[in-house]
C-alpha atoms as a PDB file:
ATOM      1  CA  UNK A   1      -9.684 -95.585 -14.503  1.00  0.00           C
ATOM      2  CA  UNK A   2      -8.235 -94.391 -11.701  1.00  0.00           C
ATOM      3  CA  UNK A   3      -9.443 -91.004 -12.406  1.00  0.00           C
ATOM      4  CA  UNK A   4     -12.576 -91.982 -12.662  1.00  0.00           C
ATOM      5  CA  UNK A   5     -12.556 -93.458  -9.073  1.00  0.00           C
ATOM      6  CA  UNK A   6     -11.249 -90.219  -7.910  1.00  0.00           C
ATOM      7  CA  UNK A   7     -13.420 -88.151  -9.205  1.00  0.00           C
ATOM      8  CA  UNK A   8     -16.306 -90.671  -8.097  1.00  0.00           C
ATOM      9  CA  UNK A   9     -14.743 -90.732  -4.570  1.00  0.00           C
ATOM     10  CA  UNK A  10     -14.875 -87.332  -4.416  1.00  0.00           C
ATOM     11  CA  UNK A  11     -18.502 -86.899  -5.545  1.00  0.00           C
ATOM     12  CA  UNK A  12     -19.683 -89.372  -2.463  1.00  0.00           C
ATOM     13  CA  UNK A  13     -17.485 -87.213  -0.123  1.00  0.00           C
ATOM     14  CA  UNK A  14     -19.037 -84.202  -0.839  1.00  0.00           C
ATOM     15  CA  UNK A  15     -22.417 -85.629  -1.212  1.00  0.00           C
ATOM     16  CA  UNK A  16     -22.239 -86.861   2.307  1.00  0.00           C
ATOM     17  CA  UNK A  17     -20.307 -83.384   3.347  1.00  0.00           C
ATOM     18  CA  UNK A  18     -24.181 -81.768   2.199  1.00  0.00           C
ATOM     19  CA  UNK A  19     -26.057 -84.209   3.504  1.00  0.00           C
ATOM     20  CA  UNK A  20     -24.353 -83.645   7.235  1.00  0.00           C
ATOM     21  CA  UNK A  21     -24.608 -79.886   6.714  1.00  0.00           C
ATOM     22  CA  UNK A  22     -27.509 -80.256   6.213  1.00  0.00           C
ATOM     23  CA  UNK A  23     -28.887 -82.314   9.324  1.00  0.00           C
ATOM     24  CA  UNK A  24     -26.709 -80.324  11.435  1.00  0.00           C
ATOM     25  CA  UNK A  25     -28.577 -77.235  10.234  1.00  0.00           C
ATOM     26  CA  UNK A  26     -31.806 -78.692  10.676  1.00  0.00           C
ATOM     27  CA  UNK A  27     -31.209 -80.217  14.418  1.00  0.00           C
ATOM     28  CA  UNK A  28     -29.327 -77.213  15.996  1.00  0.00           C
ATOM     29  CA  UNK A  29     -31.543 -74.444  15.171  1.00  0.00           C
ATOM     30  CA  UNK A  30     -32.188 -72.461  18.490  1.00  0.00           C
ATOM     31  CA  UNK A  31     -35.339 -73.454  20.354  1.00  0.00           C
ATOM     32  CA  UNK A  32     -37.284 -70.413  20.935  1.00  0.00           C
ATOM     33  CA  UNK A  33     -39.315 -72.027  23.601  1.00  0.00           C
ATOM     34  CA  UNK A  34     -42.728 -71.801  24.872  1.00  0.00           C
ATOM     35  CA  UNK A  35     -44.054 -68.435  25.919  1.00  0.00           C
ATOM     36  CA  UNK A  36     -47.259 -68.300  28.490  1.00  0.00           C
ATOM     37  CA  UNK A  37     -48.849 -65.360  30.309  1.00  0.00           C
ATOM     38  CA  UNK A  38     -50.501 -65.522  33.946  1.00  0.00           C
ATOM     39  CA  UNK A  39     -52.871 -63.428  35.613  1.00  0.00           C
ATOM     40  CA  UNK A  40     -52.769 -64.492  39.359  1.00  0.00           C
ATOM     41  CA  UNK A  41     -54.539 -62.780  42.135  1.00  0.00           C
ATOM     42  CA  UNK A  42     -52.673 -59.777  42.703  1.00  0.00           C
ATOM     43  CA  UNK A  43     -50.008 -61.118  40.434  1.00  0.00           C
ATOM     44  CA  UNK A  44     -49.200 -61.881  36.476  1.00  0.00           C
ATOM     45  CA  UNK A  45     -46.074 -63.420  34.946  1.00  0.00           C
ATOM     46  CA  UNK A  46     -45.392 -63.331  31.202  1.00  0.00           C
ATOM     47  CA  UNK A  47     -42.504 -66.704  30.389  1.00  0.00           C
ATOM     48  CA  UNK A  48     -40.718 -66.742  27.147  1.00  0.00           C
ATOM     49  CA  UNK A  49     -38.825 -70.251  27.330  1.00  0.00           C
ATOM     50  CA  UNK A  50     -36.556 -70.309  29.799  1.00  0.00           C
ATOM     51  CA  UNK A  51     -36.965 -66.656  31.263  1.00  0.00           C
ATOM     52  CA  UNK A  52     -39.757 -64.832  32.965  1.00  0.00           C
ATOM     53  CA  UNK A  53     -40.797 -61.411  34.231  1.00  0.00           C
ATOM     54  CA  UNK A  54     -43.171 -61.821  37.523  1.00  0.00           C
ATOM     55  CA  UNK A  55     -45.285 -58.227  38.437  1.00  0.00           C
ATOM     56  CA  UNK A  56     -46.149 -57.900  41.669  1.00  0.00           C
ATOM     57  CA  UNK A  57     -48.331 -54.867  43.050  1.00  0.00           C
ATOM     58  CA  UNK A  58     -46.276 -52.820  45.161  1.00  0.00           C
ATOM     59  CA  UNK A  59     -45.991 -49.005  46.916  1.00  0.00           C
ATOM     60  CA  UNK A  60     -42.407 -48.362  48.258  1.00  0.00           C
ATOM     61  CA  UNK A  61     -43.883 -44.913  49.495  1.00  0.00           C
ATOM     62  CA  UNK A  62     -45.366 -46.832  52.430  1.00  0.00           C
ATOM     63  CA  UNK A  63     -41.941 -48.075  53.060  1.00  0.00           C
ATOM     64  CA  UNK A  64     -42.584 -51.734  52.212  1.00  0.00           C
ATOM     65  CA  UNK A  65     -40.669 -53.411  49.247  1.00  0.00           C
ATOM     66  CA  UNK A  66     -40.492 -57.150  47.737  1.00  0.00           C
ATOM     67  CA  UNK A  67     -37.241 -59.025  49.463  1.00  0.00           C
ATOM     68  CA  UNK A  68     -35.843 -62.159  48.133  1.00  0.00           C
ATOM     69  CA  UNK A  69     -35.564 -64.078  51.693  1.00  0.00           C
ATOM     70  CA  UNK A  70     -35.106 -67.940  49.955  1.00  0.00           C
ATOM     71  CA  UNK A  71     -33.379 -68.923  46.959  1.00  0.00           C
ATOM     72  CA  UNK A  72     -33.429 -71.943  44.756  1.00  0.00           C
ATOM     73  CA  UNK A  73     -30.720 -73.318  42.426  1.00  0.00           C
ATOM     74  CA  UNK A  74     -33.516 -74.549  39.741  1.00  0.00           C
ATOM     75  CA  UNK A  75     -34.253 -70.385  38.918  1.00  0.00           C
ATOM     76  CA  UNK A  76     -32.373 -66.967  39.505  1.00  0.00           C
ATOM     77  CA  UNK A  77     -34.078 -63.242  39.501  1.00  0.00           C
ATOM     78  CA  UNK A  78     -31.399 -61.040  38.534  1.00  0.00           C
ATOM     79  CA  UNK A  79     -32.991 -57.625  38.565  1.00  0.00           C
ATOM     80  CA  UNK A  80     -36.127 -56.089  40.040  1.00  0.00           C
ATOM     81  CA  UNK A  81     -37.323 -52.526  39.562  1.00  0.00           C
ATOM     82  CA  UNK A  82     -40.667 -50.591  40.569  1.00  0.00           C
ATOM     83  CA  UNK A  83     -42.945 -49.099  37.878  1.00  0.00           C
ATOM     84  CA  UNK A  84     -45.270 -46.306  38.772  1.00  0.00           C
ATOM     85  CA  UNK A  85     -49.106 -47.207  37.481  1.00  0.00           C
ATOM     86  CA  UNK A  86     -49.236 -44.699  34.966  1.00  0.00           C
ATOM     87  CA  UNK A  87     -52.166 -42.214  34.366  1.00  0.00           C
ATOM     88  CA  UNK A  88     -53.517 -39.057  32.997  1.00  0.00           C
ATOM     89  CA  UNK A  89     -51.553 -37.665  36.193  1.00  0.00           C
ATOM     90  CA  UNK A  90     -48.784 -39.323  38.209  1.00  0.00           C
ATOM     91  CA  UNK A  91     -49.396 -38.746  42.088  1.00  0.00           C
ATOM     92  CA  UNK A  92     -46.742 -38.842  44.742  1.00  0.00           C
ATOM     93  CA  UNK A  93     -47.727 -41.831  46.780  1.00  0.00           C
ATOM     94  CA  UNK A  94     -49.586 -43.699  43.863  1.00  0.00           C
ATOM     95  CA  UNK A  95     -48.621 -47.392  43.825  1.00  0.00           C
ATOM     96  CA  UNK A  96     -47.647 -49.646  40.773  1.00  0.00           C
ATOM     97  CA  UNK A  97     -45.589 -52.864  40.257  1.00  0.00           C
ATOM     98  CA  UNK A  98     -42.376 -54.307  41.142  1.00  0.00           C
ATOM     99  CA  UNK A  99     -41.192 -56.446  38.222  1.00  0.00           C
ATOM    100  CA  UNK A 100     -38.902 -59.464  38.830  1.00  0.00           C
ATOM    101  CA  UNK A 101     -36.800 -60.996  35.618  1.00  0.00           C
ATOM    102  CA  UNK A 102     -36.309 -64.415  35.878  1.00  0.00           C
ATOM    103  CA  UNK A 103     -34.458 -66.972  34.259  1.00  0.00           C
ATOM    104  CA  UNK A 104     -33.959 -70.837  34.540  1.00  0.00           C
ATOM    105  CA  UNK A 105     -30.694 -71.989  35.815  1.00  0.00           C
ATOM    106  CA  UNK A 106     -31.225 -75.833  35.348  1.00  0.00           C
ATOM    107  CA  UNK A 107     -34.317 -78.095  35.667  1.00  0.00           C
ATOM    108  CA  UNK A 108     -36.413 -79.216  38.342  1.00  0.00           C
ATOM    109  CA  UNK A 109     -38.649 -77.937  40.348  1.00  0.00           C
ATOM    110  CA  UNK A 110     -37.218 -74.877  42.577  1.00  0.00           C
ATOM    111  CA  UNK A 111     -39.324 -72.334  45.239  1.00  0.00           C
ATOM    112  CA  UNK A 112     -38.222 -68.819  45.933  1.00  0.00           C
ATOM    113  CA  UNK A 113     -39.770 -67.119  48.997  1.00  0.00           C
ATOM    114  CA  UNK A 114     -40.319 -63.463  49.050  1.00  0.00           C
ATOM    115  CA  UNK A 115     -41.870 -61.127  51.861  1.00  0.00           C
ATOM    116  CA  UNK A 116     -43.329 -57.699  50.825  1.00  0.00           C
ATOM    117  CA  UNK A 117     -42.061 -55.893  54.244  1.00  0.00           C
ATOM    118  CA  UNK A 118     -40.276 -52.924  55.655  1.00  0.00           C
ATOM    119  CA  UNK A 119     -37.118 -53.736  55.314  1.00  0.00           C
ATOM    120  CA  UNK A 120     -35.233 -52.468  58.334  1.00  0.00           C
ATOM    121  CA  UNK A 121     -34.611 -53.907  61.736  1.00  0.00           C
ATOM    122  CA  UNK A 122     -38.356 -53.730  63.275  1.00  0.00           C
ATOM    123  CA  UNK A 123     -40.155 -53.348  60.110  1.00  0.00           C
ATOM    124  CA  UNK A 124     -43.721 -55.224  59.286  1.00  0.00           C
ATOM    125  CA  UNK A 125     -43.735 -57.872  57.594  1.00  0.00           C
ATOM    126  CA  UNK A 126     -47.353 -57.652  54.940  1.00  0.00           C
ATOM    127  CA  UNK A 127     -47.070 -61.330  53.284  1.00  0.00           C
ATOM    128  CA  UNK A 128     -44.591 -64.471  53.252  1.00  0.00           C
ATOM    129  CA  UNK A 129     -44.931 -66.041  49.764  1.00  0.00           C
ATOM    130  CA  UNK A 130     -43.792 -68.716  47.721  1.00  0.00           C
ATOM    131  CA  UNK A 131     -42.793 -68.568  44.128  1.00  0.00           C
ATOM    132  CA  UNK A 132     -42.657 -72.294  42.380  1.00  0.00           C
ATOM    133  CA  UNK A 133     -41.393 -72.693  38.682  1.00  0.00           C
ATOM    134  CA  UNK A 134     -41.190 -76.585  37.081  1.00  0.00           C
ATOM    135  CA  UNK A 135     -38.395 -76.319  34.430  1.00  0.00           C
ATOM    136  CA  UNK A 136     -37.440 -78.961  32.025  1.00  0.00           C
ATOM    137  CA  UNK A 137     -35.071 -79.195  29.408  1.00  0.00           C
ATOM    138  CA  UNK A 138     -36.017 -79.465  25.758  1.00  0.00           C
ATOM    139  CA  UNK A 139     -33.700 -81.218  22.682  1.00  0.00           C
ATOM    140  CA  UNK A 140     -31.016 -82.131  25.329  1.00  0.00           C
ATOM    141  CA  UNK A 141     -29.865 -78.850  25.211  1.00  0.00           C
ATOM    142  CA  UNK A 142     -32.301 -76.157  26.004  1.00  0.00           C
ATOM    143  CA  UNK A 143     -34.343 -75.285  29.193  1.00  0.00           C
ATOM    144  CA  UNK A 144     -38.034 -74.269  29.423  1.00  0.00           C
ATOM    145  CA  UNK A 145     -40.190 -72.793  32.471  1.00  0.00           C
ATOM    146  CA  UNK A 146     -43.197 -74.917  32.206  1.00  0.00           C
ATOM    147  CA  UNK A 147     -45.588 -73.900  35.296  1.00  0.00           C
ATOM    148  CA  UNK A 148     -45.461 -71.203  37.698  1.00  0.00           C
ATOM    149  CA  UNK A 149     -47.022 -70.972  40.705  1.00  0.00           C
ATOM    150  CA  UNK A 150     -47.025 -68.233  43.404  1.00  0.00           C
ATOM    151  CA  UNK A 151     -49.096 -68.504  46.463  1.00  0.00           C
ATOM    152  CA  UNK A 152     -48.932 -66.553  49.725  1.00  0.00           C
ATOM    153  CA  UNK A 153     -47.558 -68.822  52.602  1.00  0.00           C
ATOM    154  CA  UNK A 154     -48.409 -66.475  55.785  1.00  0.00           C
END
């Protein structure tokens, strides 16, 4: 008899051992987030969940570059780099994009200014604008970029 308990004891145990494997599988798969793309005047962003890569057009041969002058703590950009428009021939001079990667730090709603300019003591200043991302967090756990908005402020 007291076998039989065991052995029933032990078949509710791992019963609810499957069961919670189970859930647990179920609940904490990754959330792969929402991915949008944005064609802006001038601009276009492409957001996977909780990252984003923001093009803006840009020439660095006429000495002016994108510069980060504000930052938020709701968003980061990491890296930026320029790519040449490409064509059946690549001219010296030719302009192309500067393309921003960036990613949600927490959520809220967070502006980044930036200022295509020359940047050296003196230099021109083209365009003061704002870059606005609303970011919320999804299943407790995971954040999501859910608008963007970039507008030029001078």
């Amino acid at each position: 008899m007291a076998k039989k308990k065991l052995l029933t004891g032990l078949s509710v145990l791992v019963f609810l051992l499957a069961v919670a494997v189970i859930v647990l599988a179920v609940t904490n798969r990754g959330y792969s987030g929402e991915s949008f793309a944005l064609d802006g005047e001038g601009w276009s962003a492409e957001v996977t969940g909780d990252e984003m890569t923001l093009d803006l057009p840009s020439n660095p041969s006429t000495g002016y570059s994108w510069v980060v002058t504000e930052k938020t703590k709701v968003f980061a950009t990491d890296s930026n780099q320029f790519i040449a428009e490409t064509g059946e021939e690549v001219l010296a001079g030719a302009g192309g994009i500067t393309q921003f990667h960036i990613a949600a730090l927490k959520e809220g709603v967070g502006t980044m200014t930036l200022q295509y300019k020359q940047d050296w003591e003196g230099g021109q200043v083209d365009g003061t604008y704002d870059l606005t991302l609303t970011v919320s967090r999804h299943h407790k756990k995971y954040l999501q970029i859910d608008s963007v908005k970039f507008v030029k402020v001078e």
